[in-house]
C-alpha atoms as a PDB file:
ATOM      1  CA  UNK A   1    -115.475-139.429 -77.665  1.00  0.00           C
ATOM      2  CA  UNK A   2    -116.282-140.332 -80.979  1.00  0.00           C
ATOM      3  CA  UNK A   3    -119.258-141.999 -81.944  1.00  0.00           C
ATOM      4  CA  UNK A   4    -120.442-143.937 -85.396  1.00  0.00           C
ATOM      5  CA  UNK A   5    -124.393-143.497 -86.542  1.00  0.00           C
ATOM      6  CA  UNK A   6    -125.597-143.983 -89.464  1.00  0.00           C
ATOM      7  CA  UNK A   7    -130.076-144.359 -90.662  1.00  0.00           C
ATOM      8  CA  UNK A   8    -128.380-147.409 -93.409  1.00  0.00           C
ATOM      9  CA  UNK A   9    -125.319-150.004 -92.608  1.00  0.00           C
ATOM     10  CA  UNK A  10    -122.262-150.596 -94.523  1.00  0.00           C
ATOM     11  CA  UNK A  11    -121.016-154.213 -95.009  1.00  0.00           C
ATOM     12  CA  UNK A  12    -118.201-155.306 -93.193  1.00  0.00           C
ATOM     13  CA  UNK A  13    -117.401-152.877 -90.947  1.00  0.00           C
ATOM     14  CA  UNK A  14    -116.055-153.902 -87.238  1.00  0.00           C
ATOM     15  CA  UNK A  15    -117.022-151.276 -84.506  1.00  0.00           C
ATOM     16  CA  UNK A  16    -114.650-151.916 -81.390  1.00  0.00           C
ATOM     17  CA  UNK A  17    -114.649-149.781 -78.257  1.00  0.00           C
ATOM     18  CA  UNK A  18    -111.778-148.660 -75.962  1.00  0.00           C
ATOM     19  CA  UNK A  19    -113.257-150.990 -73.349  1.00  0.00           C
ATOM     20  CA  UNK A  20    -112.399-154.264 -76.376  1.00  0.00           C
ATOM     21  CA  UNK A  21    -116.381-154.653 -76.725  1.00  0.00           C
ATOM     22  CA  UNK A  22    -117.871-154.263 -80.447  1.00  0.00           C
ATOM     23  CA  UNK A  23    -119.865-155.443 -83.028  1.00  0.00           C
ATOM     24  CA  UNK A  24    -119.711-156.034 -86.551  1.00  0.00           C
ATOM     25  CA  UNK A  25    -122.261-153.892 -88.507  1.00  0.00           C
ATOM     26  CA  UNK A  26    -123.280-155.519 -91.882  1.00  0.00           C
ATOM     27  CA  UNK A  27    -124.642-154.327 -95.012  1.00  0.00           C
ATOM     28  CA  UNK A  28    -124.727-151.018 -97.307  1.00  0.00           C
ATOM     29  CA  UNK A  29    -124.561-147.747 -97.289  1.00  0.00           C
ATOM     30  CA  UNK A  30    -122.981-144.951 -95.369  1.00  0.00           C
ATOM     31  CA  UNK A  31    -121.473-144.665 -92.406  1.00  0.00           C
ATOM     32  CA  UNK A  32    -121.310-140.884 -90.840  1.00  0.00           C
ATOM     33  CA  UNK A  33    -118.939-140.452 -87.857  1.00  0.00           C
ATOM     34  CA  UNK A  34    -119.514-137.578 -84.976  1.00  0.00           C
ATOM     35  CA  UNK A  35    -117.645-136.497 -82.403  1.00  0.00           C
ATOM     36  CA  UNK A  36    -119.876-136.310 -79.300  1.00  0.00           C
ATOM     37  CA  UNK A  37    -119.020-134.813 -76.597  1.00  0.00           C
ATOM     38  CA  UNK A  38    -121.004-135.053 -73.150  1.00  0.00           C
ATOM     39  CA  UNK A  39    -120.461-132.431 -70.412  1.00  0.00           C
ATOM     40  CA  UNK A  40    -121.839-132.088 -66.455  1.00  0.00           C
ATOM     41  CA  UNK A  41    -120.218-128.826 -65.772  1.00  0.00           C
ATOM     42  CA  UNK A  42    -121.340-125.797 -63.586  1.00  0.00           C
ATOM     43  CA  UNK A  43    -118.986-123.211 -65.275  1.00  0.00           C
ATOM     44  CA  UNK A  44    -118.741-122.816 -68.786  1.00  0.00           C
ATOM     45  CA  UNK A  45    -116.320-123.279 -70.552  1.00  0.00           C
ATOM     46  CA  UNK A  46    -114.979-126.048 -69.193  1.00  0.00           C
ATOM     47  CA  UNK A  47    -111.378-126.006 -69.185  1.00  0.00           C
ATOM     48  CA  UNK A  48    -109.356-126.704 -71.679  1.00  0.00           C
ATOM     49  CA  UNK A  49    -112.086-126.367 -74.294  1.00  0.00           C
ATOM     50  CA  UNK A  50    -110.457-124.247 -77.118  1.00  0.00           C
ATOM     51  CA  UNK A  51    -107.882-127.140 -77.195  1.00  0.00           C
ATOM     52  CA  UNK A  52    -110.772-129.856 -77.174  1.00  0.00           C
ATOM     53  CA  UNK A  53    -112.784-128.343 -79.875  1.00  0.00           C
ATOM     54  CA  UNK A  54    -109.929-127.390 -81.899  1.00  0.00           C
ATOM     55  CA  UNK A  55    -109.524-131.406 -81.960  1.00  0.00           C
ATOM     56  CA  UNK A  56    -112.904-131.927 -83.112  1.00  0.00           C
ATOM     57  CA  UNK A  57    -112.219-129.379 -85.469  1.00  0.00           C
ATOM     58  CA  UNK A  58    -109.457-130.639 -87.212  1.00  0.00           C
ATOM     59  CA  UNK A  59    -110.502-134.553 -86.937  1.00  0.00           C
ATOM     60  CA  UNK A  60    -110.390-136.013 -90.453  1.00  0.00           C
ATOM     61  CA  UNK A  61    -113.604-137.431 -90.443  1.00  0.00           C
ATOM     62  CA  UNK A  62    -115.451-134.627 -89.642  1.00  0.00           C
ATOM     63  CA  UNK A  63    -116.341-132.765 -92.961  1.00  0.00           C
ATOM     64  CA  UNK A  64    -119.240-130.832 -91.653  1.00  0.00           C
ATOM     65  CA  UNK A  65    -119.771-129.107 -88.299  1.00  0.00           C
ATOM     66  CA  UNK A  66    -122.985-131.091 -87.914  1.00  0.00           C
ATOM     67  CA  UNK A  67    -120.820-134.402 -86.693  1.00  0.00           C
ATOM     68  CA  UNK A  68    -119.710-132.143 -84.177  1.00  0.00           C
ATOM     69  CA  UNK A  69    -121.999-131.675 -80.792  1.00  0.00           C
ATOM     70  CA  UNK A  70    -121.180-131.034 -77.491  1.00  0.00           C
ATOM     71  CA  UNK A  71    -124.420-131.579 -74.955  1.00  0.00           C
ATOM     72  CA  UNK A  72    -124.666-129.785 -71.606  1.00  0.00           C
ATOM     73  CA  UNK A  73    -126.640-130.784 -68.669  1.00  0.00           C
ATOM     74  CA  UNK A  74    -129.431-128.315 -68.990  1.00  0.00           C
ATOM     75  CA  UNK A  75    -129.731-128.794 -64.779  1.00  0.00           C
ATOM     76  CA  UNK A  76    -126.384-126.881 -64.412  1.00  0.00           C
ATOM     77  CA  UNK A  77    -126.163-124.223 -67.512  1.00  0.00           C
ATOM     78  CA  UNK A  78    -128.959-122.676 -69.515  1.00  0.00           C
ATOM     79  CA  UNK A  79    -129.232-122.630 -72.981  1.00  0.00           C
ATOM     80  CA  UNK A  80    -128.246-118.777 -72.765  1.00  0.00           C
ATOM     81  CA  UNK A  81    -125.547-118.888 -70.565  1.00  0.00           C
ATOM     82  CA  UNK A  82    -123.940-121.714 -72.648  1.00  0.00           C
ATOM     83  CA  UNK A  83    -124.810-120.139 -75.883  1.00  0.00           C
ATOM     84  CA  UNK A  84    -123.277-116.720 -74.317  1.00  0.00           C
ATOM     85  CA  UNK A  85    -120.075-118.196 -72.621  1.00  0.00           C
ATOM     86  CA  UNK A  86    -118.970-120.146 -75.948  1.00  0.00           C
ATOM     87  CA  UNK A  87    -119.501-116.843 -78.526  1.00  0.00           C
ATOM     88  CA  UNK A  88    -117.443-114.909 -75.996  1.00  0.00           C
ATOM     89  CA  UNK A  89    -114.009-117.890 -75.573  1.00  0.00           C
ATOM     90  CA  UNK A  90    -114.159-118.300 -79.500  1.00  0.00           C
ATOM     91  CA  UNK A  91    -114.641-114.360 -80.053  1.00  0.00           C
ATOM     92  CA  UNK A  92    -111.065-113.999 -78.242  1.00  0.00           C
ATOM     93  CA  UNK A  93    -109.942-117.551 -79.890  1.00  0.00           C
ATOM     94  CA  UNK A  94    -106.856-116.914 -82.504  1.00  0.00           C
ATOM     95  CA  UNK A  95    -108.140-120.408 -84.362  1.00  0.00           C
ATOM     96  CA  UNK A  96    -105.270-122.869 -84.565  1.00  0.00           C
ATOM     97  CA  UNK A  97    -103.314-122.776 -88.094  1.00  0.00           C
ATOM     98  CA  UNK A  98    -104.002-126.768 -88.792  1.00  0.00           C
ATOM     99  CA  UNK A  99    -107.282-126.259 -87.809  1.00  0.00           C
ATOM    100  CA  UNK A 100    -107.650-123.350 -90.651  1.00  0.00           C
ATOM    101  CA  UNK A 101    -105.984-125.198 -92.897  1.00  0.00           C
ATOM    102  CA  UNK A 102    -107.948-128.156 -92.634  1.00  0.00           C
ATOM    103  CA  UNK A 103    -111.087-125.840 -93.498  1.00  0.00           C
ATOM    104  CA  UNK A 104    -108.937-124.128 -96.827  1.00  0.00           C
ATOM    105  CA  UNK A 105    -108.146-121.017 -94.555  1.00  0.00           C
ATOM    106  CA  UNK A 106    -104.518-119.457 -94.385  1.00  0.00           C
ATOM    107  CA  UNK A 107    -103.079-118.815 -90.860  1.00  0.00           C
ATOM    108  CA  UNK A 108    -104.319-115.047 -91.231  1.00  0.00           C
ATOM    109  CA  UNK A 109    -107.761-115.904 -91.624  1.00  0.00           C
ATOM    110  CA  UNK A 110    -108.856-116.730 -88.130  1.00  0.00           C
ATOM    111  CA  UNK A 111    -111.360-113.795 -88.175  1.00  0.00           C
ATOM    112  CA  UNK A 112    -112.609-115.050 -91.182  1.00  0.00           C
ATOM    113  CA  UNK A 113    -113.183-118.903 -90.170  1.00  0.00           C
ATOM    114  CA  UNK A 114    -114.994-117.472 -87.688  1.00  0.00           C
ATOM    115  CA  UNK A 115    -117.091-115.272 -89.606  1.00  0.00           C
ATOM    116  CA  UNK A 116    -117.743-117.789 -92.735  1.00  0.00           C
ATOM    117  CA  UNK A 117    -117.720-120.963 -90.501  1.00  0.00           C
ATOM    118  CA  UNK A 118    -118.501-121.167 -86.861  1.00  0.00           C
ATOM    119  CA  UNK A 119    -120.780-117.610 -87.070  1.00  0.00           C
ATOM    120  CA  UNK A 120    -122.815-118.597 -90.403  1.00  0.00           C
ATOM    121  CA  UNK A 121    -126.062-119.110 -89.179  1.00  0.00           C
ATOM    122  CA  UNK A 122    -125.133-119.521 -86.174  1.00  0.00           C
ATOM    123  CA  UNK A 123    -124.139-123.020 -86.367  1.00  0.00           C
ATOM    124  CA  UNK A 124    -121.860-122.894 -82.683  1.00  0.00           C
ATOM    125  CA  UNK A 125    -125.861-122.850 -81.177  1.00  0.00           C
ATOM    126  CA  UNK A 126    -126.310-126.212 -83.049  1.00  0.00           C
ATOM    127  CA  UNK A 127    -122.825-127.636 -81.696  1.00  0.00           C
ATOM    128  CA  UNK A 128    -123.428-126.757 -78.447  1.00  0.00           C
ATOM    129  CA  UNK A 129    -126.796-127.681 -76.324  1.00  0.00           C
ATOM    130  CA  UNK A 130    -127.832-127.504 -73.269  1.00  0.00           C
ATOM    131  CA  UNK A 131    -130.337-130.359 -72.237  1.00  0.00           C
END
């Protein structure tokens, strides 16, 4: 899902939903997109989630990993077991090249990506929350 926020408006822009509802949101300044994701899942990871963050990943509008977040219902994982279950699948993950590239890594930097990107202060723990 992605979403647009923004704290200003930008002139002129049309927001349209899958669903054909929208609105037109007028006048200036920025306008930030994130890709929100919204999960109600026992087990963690759900599948296919390598594959659905590696699209978040490489999204063109997402230039910082702060438009990414993925929000758990706290009533079926905690925190820790979601914060533990996500190191461990991307510890084993062998990062997609496009994703890498997309970041200015070469396809033998996965490791690294890791290390300089997703690791660096720990910024996975801000992508993914369990509420």
């Amino acid at each position: 899902m992605t979403t647009l926020r923004t704290d200003s408006t930008h002139s002129g822009i049309t927001i349209e939903y899958a669903d054909g509802s929208g609105f037109v949101h007028g006048g200036s300044g920025p306008l930030t997109v994130y890709s929100d994701e919204f999960k109600s899942v026992k087990d963690v990871p759900p599948a296919n989630f390598l594959e659905q963050f590696g699209k978040d990943l490489k999204n063109t509008e997402v230039s910082d990993l702060s438009q990414i977040k993925w929000i758990f219902d706290g009533k079926k994982v905690t925190q820790q077991q979601l914060t533990d279950a996500i190191k461990e699948t991307i510890d084993k993950w062998k990062v997609p090249e496009d994703v890498l590239n997309k970041w200015g890594y070469s396809k033998y930097q996965s490791d690294v990506f890791k290390t300089e990107v997703l690791y660096k202060d720990e910024i996975y723990k801000e992508i993914f929350k369990s509420y």
